[in-house]
Protein backbone atom coordinates (compact mmCIF):
# COMPACT_ATOMS: atom_id res chain seq x y z
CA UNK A 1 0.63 0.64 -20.17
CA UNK A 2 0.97 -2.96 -18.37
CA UNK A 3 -0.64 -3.35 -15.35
CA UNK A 4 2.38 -3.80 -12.98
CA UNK A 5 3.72 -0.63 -14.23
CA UNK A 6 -0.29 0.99 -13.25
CA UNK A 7 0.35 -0.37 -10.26
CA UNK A 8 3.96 0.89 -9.52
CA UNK A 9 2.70 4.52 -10.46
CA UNK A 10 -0.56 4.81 -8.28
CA UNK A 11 1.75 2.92 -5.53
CA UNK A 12 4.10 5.61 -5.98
CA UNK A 13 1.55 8.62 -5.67
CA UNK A 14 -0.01 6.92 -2.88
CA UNK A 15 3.30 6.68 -0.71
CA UNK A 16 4.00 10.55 -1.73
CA UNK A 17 0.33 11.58 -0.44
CA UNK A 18 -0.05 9.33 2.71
CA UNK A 19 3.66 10.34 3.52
CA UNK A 20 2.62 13.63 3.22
CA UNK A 21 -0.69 14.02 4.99
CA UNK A 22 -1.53 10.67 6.41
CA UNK A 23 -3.74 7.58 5.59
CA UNK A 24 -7.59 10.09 6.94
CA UNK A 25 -6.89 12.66 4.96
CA UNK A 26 -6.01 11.12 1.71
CA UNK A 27 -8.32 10.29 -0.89
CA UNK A 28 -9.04 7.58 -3.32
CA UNK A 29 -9.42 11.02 -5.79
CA UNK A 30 -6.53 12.56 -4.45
CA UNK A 31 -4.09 9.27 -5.41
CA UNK A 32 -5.64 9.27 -8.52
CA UNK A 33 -5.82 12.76 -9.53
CA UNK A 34 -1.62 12.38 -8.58
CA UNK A 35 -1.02 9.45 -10.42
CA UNK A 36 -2.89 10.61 -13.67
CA UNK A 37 -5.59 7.60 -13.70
CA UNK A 38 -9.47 7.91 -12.57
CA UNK A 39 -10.67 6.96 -9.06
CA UNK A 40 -12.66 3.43 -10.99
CA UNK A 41 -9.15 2.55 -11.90
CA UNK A 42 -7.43 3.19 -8.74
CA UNK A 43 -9.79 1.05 -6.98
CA UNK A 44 -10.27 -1.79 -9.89
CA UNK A 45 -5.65 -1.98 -9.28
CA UNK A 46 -5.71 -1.82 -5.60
CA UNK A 47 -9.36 -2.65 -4.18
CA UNK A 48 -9.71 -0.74 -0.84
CA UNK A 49 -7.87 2.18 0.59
CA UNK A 50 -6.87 0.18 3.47
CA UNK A 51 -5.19 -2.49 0.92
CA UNK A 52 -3.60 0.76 -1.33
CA UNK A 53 -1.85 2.27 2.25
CA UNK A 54 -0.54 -1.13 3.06
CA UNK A 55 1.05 -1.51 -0.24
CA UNK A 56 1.96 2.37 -0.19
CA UNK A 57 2.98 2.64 3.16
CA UNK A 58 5.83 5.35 3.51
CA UNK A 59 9.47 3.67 4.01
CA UNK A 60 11.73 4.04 6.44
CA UNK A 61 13.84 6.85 6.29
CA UNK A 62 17.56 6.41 4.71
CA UNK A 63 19.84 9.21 5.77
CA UNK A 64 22.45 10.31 2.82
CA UNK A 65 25.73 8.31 4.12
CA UNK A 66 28.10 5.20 4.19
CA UNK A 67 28.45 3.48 7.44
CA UNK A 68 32.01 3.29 8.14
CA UNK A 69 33.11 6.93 6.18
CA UNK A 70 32.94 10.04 8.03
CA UNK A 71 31.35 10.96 10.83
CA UNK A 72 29.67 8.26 13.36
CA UNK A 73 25.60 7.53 13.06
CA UNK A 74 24.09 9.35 15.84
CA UNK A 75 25.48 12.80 14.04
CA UNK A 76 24.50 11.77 10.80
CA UNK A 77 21.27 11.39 11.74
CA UNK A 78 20.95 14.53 12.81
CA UNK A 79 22.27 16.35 10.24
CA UNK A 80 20.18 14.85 7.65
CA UNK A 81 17.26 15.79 10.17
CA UNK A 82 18.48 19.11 9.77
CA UNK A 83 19.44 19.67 6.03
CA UNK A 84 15.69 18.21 5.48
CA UNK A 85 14.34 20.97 7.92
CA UNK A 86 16.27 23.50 5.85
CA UNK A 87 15.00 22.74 2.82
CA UNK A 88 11.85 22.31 4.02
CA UNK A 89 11.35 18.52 3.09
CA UNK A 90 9.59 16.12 4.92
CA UNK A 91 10.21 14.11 7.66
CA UNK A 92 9.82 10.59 8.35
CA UNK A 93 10.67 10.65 11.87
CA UNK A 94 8.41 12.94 12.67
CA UNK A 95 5.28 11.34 10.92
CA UNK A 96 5.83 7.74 12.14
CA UNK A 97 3.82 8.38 14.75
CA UNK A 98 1.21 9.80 12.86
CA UNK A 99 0.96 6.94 10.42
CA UNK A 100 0.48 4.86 12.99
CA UNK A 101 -2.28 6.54 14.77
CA UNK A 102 -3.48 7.12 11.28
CA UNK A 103 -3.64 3.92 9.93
CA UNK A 104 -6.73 1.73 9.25
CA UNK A 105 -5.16 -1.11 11.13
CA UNK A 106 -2.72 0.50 13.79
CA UNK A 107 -1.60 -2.36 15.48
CA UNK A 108 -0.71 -3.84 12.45
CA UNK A 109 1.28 -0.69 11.64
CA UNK A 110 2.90 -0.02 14.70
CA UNK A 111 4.17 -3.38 14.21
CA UNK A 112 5.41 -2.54 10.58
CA UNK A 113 6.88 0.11 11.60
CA UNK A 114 8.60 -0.58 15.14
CA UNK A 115 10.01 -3.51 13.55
CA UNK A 116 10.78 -1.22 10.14
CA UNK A 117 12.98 1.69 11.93
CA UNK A 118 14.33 -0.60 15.27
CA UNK A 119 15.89 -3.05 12.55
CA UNK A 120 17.34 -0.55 10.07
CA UNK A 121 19.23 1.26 13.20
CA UNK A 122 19.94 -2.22 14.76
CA UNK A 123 21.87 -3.14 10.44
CA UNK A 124 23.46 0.14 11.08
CA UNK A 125 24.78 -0.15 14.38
CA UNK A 126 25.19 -3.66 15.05
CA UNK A 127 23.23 -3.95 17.52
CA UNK A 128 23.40 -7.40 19.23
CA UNK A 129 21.67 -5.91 22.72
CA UNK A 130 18.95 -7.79 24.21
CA UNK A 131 15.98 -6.98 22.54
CA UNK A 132 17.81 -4.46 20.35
CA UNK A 133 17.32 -1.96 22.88
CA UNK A 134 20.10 0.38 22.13
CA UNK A 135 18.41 0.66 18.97
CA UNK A 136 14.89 1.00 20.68
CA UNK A 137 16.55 3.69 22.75
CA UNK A 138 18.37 5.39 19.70
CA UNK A 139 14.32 5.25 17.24
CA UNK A 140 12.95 7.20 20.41
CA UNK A 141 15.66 9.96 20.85
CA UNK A 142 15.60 9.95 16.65
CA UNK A 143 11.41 9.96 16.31
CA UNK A 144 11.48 12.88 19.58
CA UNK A 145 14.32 15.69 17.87
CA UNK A 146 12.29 14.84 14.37
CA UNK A 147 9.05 15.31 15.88
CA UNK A 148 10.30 17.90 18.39
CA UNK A 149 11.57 20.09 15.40
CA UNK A 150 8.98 19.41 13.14
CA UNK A 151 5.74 19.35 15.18
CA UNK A 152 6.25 22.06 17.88
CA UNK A 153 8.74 24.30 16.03
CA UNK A 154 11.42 23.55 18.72
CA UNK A 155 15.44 24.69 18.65
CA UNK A 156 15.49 26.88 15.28
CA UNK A 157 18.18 28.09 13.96
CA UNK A 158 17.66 31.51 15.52
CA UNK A 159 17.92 29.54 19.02
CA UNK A 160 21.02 27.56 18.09
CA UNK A 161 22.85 26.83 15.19
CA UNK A 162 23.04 23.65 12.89
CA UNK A 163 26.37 22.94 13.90
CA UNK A 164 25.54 23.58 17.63
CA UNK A 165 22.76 21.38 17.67
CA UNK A 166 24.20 18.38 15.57
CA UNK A 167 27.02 18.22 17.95
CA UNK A 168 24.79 18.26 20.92
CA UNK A 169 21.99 15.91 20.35
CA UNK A 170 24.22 14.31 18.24
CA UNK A 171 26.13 13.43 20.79
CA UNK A 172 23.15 12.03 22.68
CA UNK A 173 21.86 9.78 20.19
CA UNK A 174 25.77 8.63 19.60
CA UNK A 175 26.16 7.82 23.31
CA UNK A 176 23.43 5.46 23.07
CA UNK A 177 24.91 3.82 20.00
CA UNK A 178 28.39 3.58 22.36
């Protein structure tokens, strides 16, 4: 196996763990054990753990759908917040954060990833507000239902429906986009 394609895989197993649990919790062991290569090697590819999470670090969440076709963003995003709930997936707004507070260097991440989610709502919503703050607005209301749902069990679907709740918050995050 070539070295790039080592890389790629422990990479890969690296973004699935700290995604999953965070940058304390996860080992050197545990990326290796998931990407089928010893610890030694791990480390000889990627050097530190700090230098493995900052080429691992999880990306920012794409929701399934085409700008433009069916129904506007602020829904969307909810829904996909929803069907990931349901199947019991997890759930990038809800960790970001966690990564940060988790990370090795969290300035440096909440950099990343402030400029990470605030741009990829700002591309989907044209944003051209000062400071992108509709899309500021619009990564808080996002990062609070994720972590809101998530986090502290809030609104399940015994309390209100899917379709109740996509319609109401969605409505809040759309108004923002508006």
């Amino acid at each position: 196996m070539s070295e790039a394609s080592t890389r790629d895989i422990i990479i890969d197993a690296a973004r699935e763990l700290f995604g999953e649990r965070g940058y304390s919790t996860v080992t050197i062991k545990d990326v290796a054990a998931r990407a089928g290569y010893s610890p030694a090697m791990v480390m000889k590819v990627m050097g530190s753990k700090a230098q493995l999470y900052a080429a691992a670090a999880p990306e920012v969440p794409t929701p399934d759908f085409h700008p433009g076709e069916g129904e506007p963003l602020g829904f969307t995003l909810v829904r996909r917040i929803l069907a990931r709930r349901e199947a019991d997936e997890s759930e990038p707004w809800a960790k970001v954060s966690l990564l940060v507070q988790d990370s090795p260097d969290q300035e440096a991440a909440k950099t990343e990833l402030r400029h990470k989610y605030v741009s990829w709502v700002a591309r989907q919503i044209e944003d051209t507000s000062p400071g992108l703050q509709k899309s500021q607005l619009a990564v808080c209301v996002v990062m609070g239902l994720g972590t809101g749902l998530r986090t502290l069990g809030l609104l399940s679907e015994e309390e209100m429906s899917t379709e109740q709740l996509v319609q109401q918050y969605g409505a809040l995050i759309q108004g923002i986009i508006d």
